[in-house]
N, C-alpha and C. Protein backbone atom coordinates (compact mmCIF):
# COMPACT_ATOMS: atom_id res chain seq x y z
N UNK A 1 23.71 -10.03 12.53
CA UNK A 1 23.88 -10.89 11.39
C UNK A 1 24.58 -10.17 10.25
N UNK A 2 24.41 -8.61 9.81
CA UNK A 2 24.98 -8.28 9.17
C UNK A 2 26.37 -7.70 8.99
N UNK A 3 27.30 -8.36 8.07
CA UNK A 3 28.68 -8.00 7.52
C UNK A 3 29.35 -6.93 6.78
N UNK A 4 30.56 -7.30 6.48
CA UNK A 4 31.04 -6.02 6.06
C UNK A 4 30.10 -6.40 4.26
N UNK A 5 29.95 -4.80 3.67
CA UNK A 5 29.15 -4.81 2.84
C UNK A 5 30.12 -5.56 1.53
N UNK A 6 29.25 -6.22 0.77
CA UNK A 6 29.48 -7.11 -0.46
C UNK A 6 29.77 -5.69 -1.50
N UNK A 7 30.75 -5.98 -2.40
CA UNK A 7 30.72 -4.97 -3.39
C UNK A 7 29.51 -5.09 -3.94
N UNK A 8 29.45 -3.90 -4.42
CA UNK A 8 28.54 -3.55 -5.43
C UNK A 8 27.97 -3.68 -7.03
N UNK A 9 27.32 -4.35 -7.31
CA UNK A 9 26.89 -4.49 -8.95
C UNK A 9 26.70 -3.24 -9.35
N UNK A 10 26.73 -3.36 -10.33
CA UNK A 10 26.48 -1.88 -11.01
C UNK A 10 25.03 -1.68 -10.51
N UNK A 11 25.33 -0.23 -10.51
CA UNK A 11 23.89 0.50 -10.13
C UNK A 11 22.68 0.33 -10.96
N UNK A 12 23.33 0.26 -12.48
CA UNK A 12 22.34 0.36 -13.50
C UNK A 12 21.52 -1.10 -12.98
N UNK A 13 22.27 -2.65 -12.51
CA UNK A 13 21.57 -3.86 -11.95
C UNK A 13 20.29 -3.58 -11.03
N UNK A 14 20.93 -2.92 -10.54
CA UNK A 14 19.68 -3.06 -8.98
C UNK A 14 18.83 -1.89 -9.32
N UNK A 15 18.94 -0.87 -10.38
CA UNK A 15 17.65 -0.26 -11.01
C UNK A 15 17.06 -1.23 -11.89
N UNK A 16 17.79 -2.16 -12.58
CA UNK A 16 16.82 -3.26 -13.23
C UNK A 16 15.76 -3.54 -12.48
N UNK A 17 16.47 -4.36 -11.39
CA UNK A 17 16.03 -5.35 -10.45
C UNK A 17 15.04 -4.51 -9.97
N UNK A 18 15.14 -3.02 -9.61
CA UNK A 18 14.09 -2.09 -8.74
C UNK A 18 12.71 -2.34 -10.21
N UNK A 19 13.31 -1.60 -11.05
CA UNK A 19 11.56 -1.37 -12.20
C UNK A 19 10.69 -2.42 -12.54
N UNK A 20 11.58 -3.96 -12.12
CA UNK A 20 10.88 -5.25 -12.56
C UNK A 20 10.45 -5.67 -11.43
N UNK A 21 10.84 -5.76 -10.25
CA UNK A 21 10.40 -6.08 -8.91
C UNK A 21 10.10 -5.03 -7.74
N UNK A 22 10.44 -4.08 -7.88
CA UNK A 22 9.36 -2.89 -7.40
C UNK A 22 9.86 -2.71 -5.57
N UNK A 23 10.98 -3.39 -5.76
CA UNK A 23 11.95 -2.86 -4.62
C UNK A 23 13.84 -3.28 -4.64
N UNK A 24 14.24 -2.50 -3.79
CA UNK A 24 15.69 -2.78 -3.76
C UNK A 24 16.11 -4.03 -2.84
N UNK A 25 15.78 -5.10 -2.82
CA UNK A 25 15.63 -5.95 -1.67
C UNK A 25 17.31 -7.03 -1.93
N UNK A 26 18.33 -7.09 -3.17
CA UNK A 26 19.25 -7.56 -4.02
C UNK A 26 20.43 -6.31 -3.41
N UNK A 27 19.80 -4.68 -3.83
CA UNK A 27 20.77 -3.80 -3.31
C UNK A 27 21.51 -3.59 -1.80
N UNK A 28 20.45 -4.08 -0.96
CA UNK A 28 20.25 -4.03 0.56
C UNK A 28 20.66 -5.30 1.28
N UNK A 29 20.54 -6.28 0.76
CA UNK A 29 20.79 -7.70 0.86
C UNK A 29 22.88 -7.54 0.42
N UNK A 30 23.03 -6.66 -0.44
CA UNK A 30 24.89 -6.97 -0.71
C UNK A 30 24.94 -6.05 0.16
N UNK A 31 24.49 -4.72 0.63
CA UNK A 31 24.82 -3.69 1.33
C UNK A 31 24.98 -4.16 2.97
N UNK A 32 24.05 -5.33 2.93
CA UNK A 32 24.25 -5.88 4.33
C UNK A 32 25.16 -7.13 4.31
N UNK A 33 25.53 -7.33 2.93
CA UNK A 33 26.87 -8.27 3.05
C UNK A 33 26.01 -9.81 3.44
N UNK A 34 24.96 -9.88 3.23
CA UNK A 34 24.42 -11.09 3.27
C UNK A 34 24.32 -12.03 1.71
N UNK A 35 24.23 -12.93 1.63
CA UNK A 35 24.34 -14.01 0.70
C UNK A 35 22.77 -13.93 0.58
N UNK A 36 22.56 -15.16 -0.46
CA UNK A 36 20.93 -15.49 -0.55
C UNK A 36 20.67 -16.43 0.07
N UNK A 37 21.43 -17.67 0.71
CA UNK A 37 21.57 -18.61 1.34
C UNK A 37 20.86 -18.05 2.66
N UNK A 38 22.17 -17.12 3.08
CA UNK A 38 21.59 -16.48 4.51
C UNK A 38 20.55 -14.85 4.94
N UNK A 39 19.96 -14.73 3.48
CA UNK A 39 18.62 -14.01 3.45
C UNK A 39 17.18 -14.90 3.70
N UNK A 40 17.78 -15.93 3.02
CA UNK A 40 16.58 -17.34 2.62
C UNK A 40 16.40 -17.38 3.96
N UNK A 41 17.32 -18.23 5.02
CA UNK A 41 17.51 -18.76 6.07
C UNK A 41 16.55 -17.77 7.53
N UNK A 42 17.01 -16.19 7.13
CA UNK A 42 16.22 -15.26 7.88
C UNK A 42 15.22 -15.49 7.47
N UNK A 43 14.33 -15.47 6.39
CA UNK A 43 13.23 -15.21 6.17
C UNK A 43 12.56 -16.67 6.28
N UNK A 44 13.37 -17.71 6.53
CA UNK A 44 12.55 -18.42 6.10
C UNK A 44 11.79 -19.01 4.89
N UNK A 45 12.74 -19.14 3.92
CA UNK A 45 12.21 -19.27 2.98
C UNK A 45 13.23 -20.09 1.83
N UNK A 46 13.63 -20.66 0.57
CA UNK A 46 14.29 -20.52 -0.10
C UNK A 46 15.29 -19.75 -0.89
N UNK A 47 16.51 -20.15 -1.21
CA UNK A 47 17.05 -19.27 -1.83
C UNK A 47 16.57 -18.83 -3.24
N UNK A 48 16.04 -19.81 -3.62
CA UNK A 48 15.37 -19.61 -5.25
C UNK A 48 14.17 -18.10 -4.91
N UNK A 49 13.36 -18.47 -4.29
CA UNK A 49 12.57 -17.78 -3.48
C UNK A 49 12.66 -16.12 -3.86
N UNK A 50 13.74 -16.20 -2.68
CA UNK A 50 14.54 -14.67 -3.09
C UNK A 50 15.39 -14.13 -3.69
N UNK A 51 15.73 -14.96 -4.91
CA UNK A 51 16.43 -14.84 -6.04
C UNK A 51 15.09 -13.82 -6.92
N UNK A 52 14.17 -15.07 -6.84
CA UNK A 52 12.95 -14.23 -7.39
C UNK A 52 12.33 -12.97 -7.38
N UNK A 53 12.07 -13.39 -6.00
CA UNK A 53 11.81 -11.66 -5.13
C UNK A 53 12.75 -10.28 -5.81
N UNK A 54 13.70 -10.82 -5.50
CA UNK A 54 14.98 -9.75 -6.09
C UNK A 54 15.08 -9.19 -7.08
N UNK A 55 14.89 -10.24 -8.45
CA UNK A 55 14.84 -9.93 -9.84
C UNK A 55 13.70 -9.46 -10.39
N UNK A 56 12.40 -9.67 -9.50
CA UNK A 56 11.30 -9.75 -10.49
C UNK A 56 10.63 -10.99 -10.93
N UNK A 57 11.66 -12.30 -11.17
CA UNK A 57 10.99 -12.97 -12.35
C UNK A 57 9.73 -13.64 -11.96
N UNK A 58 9.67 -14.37 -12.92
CA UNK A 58 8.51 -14.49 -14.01
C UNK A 58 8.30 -15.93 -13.45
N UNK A 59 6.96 -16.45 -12.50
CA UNK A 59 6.76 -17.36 -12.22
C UNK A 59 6.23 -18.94 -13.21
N UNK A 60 5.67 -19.85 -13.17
CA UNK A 60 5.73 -21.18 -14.02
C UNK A 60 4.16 -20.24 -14.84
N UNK A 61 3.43 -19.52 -13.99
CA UNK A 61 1.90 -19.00 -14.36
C UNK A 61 2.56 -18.20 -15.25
N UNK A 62 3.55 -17.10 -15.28
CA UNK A 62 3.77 -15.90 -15.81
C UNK A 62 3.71 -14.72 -15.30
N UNK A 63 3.32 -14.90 -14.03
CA UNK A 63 3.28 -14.17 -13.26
C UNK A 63 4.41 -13.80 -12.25
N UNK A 64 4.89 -12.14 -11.77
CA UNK A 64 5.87 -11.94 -11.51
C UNK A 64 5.54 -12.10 -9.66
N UNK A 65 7.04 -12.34 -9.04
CA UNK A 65 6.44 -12.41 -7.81
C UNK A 65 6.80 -11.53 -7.24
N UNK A 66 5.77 -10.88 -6.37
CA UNK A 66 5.63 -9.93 -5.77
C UNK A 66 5.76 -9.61 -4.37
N UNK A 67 6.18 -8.73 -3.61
CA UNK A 67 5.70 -8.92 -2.46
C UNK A 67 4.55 -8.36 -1.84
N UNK A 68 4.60 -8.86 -0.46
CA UNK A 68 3.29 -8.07 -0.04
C UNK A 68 3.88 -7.49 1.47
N UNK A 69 2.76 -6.96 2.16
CA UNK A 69 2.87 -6.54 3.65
C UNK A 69 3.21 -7.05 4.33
N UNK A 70 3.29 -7.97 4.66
CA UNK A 70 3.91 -9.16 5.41
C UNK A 70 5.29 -9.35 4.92
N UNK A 71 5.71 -10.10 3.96
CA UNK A 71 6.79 -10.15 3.30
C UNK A 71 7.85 -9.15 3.41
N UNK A 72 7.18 -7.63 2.84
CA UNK A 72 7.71 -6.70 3.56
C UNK A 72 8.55 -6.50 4.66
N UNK A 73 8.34 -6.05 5.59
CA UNK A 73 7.90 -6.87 6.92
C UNK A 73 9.38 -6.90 7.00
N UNK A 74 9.27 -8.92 7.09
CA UNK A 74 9.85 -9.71 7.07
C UNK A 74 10.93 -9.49 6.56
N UNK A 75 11.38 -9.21 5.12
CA UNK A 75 12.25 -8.64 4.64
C UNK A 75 13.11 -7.28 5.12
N UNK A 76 12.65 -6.49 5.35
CA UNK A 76 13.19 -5.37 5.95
C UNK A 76 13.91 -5.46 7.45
N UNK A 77 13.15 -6.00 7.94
CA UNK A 77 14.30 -6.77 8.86
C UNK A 77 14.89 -7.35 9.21
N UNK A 78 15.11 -8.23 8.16
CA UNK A 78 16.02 -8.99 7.75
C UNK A 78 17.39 -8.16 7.33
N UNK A 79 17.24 -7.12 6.53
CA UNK A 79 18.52 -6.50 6.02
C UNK A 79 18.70 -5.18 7.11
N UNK A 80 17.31 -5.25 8.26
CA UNK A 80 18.16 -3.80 9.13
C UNK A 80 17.34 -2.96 8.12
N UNK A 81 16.88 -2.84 7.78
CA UNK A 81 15.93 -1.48 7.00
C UNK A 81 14.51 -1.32 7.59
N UNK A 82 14.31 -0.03 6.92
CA UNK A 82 12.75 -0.20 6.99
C UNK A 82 12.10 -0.72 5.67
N UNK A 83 10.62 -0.28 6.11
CA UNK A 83 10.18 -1.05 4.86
C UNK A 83 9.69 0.47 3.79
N UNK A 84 9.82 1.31 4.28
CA UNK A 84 9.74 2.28 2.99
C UNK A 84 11.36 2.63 2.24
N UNK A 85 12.54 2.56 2.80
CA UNK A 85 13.96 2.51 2.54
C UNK A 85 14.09 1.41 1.66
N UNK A 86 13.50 0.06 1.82
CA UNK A 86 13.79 -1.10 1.43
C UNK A 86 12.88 -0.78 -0.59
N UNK A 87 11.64 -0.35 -0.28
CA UNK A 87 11.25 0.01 -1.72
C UNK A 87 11.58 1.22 -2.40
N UNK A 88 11.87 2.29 -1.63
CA UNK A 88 12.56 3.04 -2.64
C UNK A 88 13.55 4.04 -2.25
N UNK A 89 15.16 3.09 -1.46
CA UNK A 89 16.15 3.64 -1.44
C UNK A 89 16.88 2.24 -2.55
N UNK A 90 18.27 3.20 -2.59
CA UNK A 90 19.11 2.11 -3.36
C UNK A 90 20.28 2.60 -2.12
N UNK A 91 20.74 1.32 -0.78
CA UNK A 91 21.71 2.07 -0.16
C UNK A 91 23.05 2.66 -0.83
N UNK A 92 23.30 1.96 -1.85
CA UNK A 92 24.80 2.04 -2.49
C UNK A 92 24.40 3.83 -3.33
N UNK A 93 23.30 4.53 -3.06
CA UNK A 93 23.51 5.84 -3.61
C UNK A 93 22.85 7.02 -2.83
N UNK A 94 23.40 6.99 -1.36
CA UNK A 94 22.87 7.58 -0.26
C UNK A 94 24.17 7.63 0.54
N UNK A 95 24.33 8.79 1.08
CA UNK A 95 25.27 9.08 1.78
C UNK A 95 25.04 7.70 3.29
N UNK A 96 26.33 7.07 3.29
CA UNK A 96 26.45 6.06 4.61
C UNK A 96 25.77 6.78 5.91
N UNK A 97 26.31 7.95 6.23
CA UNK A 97 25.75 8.61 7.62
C UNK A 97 24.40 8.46 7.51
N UNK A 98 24.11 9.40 6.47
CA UNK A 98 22.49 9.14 6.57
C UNK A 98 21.47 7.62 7.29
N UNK A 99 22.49 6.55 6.33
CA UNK A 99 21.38 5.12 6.86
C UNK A 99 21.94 5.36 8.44
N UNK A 100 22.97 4.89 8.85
CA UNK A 100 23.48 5.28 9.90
C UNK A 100 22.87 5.78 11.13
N UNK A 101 22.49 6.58 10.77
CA UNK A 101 21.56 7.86 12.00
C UNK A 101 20.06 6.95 11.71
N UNK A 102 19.62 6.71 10.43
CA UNK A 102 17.99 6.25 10.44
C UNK A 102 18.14 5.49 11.36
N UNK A 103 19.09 4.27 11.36
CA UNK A 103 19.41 3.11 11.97
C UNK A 103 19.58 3.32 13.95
N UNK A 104 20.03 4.12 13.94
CA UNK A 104 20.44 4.72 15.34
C UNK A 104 18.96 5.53 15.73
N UNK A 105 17.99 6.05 14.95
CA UNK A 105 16.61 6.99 15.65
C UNK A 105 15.99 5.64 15.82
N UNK A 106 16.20 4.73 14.57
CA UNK A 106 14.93 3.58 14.65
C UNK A 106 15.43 2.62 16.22
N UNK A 107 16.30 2.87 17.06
CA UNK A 107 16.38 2.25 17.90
C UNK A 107 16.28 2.75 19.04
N UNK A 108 16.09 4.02 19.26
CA UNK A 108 15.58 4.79 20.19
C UNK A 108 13.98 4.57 20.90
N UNK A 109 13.75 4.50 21.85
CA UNK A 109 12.56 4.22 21.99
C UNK A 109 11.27 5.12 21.75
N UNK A 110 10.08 5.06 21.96
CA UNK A 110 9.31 5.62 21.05
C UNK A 110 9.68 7.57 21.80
N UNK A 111 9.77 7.79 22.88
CA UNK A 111 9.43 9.29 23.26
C UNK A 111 10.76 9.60 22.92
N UNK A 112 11.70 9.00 23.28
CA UNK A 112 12.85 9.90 22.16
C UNK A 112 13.17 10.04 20.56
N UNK A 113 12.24 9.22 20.20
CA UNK A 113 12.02 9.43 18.45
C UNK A 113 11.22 10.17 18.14
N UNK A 114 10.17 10.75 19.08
CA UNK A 114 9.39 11.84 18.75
C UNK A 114 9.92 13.14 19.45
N UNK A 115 11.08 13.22 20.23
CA UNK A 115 11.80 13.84 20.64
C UNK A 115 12.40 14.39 19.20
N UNK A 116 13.04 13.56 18.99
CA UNK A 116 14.15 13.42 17.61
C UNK A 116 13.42 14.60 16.31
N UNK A 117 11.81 13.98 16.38
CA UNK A 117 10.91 14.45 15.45
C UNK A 117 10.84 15.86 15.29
N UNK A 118 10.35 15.82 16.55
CA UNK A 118 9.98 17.51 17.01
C UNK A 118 10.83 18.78 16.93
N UNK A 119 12.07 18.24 16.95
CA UNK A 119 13.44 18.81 16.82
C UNK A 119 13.96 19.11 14.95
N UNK A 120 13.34 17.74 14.70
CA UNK A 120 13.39 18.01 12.98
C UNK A 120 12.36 19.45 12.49
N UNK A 121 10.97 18.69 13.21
CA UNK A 121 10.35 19.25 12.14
C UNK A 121 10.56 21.34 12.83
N UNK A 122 11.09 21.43 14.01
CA UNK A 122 11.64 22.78 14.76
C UNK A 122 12.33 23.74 13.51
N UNK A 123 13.58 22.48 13.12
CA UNK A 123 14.69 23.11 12.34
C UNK A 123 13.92 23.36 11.27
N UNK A 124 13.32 22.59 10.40
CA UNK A 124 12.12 22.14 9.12
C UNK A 124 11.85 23.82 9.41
N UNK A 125 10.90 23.87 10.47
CA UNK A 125 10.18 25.55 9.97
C UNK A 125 10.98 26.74 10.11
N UNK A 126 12.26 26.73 10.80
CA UNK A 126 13.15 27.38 10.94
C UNK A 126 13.76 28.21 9.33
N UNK A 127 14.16 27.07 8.74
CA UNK A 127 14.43 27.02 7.63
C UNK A 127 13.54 27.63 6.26
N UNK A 128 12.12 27.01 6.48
CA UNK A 128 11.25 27.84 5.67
C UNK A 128 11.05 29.33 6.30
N UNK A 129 11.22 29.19 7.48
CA UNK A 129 11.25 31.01 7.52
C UNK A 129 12.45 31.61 7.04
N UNK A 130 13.64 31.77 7.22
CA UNK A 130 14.45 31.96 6.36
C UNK A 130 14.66 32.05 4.88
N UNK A 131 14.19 31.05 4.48
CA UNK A 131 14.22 31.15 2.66
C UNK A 131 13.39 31.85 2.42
């Protein structure tokens, strides 16, 4: 489902959008070149919906809407992320390879991702012995 990536709003936007709504879900959503029409449509949900989600705002109570675990979820795979990337990466300020490769381990099946692991965390102590 996902396209070539939507330009980018200014960064300073989607740190708005991050401190009032408490994830990048607006940054990840243009990064995957999806609309809100066809975020709504994945999730199931409205576009107003996840307009909301996105910004933060401020419901008819006053209350901001939030997500939860589920939603989560839902969301994150919707844009191809995970769900800890989705709250606190901004893709547009991360080297491309990087998502890239996450994207490529997260599809590996489980004994070659702990393959993958073991190999990290190898180099990981490698490294602290050295320094």
């Amino acid at each position: 489902m996902a396209k070539r990536p939507r330009k980018p709003r200014q960064l300073e936007q989607y740190e708005a959008y991050k401190q009032a709504s408490g994830w990048y879900l607006a940054a990840w959503r243009d990064h995957r070149g999806l609309t809100l029409d066809e975020l709504a449509a994945e999730m199931e949900t409205s576009k107003g919906f996840i307009s909301d989600l996105e910004t933060g705002a401020v419901d008819k109570d006053g209350k901001r809407r939030r997500y939860n675990s589920d939603l989560l979820a839902k969301a994150a795979a919707a844009v191809d992320t995970t769900m800890g990337f989705l709250v606190d990466v901004n893709p547009f300020t991360v080297d491309g390879d990087f998502t890239r490769r996450v994207s490529m381990i997260r599809e590996l099946d489980a004994r070659d991702r702990d393959e993958v692991f073991r190999l990290a965390d190898t180099l990981a102590r490698r490294r602290g012995e050295a320094g």
